[in-house]
Protein backbone atom coordinates (compact mmCIF):
# COMPACT_ATOMS: atom_id res chain seq x y z
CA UNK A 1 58.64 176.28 168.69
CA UNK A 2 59.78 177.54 165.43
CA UNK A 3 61.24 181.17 164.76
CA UNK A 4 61.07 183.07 161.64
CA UNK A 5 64.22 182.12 160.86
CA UNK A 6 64.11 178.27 161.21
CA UNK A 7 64.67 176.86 157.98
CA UNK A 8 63.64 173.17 158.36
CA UNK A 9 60.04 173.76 158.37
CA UNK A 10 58.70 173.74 154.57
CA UNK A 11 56.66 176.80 154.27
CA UNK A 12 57.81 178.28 151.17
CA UNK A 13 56.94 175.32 148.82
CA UNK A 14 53.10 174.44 147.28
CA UNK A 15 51.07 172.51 149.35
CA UNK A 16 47.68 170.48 147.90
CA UNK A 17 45.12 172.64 148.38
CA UNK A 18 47.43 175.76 149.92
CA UNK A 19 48.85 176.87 146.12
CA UNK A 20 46.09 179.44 144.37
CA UNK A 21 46.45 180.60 141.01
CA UNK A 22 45.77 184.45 140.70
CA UNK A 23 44.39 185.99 137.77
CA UNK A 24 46.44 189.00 137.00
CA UNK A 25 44.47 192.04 134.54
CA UNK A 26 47.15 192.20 131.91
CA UNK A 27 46.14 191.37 128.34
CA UNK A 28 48.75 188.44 128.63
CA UNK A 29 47.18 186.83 131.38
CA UNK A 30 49.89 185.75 133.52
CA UNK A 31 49.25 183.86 136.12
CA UNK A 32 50.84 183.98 139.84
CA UNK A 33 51.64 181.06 142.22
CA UNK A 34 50.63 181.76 145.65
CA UNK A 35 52.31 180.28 148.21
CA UNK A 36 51.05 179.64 151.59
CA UNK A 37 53.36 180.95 154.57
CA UNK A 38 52.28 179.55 158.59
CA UNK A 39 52.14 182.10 161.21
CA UNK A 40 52.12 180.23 163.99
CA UNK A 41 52.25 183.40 166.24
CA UNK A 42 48.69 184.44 164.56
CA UNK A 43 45.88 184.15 167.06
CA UNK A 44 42.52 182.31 167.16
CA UNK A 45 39.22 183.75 167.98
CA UNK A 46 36.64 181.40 170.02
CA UNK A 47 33.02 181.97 168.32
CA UNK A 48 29.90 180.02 169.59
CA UNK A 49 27.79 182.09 167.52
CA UNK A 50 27.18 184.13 163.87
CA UNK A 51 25.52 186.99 164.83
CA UNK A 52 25.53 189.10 161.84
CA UNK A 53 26.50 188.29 157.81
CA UNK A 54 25.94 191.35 155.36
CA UNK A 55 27.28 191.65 151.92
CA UNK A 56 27.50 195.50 149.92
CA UNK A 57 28.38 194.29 146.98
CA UNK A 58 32.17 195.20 147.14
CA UNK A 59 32.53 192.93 150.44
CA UNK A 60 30.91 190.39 152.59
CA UNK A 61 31.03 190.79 156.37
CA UNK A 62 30.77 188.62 159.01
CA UNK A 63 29.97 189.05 162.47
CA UNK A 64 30.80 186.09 165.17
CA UNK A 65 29.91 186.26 168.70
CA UNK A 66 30.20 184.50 172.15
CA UNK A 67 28.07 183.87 174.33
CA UNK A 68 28.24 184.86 178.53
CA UNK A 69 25.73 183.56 180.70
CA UNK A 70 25.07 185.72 183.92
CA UNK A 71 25.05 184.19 187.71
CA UNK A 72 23.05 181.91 187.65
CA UNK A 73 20.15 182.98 191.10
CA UNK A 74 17.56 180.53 192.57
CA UNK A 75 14.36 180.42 190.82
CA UNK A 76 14.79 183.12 188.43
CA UNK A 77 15.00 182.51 184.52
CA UNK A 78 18.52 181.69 183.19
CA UNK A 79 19.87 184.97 181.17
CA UNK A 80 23.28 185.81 179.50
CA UNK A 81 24.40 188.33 177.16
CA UNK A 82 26.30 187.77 173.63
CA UNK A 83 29.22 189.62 172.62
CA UNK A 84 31.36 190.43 169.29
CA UNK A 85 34.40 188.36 169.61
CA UNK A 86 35.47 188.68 165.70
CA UNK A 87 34.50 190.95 162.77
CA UNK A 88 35.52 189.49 158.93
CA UNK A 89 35.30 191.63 156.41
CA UNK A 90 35.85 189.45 152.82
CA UNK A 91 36.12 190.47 149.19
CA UNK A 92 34.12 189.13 146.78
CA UNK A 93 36.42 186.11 145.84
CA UNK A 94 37.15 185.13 149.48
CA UNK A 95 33.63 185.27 150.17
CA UNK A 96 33.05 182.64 147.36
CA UNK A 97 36.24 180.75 148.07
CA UNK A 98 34.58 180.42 151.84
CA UNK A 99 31.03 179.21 150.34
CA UNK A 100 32.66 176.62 148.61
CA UNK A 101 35.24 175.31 151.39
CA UNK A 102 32.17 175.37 153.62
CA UNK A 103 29.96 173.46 150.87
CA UNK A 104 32.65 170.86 151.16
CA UNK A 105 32.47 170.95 155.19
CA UNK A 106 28.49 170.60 155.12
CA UNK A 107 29.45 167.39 152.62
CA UNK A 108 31.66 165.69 154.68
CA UNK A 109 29.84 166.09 157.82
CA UNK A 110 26.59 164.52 156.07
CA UNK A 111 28.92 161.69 154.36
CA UNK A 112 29.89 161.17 158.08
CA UNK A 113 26.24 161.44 159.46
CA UNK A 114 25.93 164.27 161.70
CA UNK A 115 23.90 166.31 158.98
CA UNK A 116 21.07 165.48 157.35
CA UNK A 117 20.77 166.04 154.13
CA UNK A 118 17.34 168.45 152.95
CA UNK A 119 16.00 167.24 149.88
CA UNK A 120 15.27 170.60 147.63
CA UNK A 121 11.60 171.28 146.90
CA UNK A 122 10.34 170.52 143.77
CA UNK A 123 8.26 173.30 141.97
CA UNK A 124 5.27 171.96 140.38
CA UNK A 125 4.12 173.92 136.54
């Protein structure tokens, strides 16, 4: 495992698609390279579900959930109860950075064929 201060792993250079160009507001209009940084040590969230997405204007949040089935009994109905595992809360331009990485997921999986693609109605004058 690698500690902060283990210098043979590469996380300080530009990767593909890690490197982002941010806009700065000065009338100049520098840009900034971003550089993406691992944290191994960050933690993962197990989701089975979305259970709420709401967006204010200023932020888009999402809600994911997992899902607990109670004891199962003998001839009664199967129940289970759903949970917040993770709450997101995105600005604007992570929202729409997500849309499109997701846009790109949804593409792949129906170039692969485990989505279907839904042809768009057509609106008739």
């Amino acid at each position: 495992m690698a500690t902060n201060g283990d210098k043979s792993r590469n996380d300080d250079k530009p990767t593909g698609s890690s490197a982002a160009t941010v806009a700065m507001k000065p009338a100049d209009a520098q840009t900034a390279t971003v550089r993406y940084v691992d944290r191994p040590e960050c933690s993962e969230t197990f989701a089975d579900s979305v259970s709420h997405v709401y967006f204010d204007g200023q932020s888009l949040r999402i809600e994911f959930g997992v899902t607990r089935l109670d004891d199962m009994k003998p001839n009664a109905p199967i129940t289970g109860r759903r949970y917040p595992a993770q709450r997101m809360v995105l600005t604007p331009m992570a929202a729409l950075e997500l849309i499109n990485r997701m846009q790109q997921v949804a593409a792949a999986l129906t170039q692969a064929g485990m989505l279907k693609a839904t042809p768009k109605p057509t609106t008739q004058s």
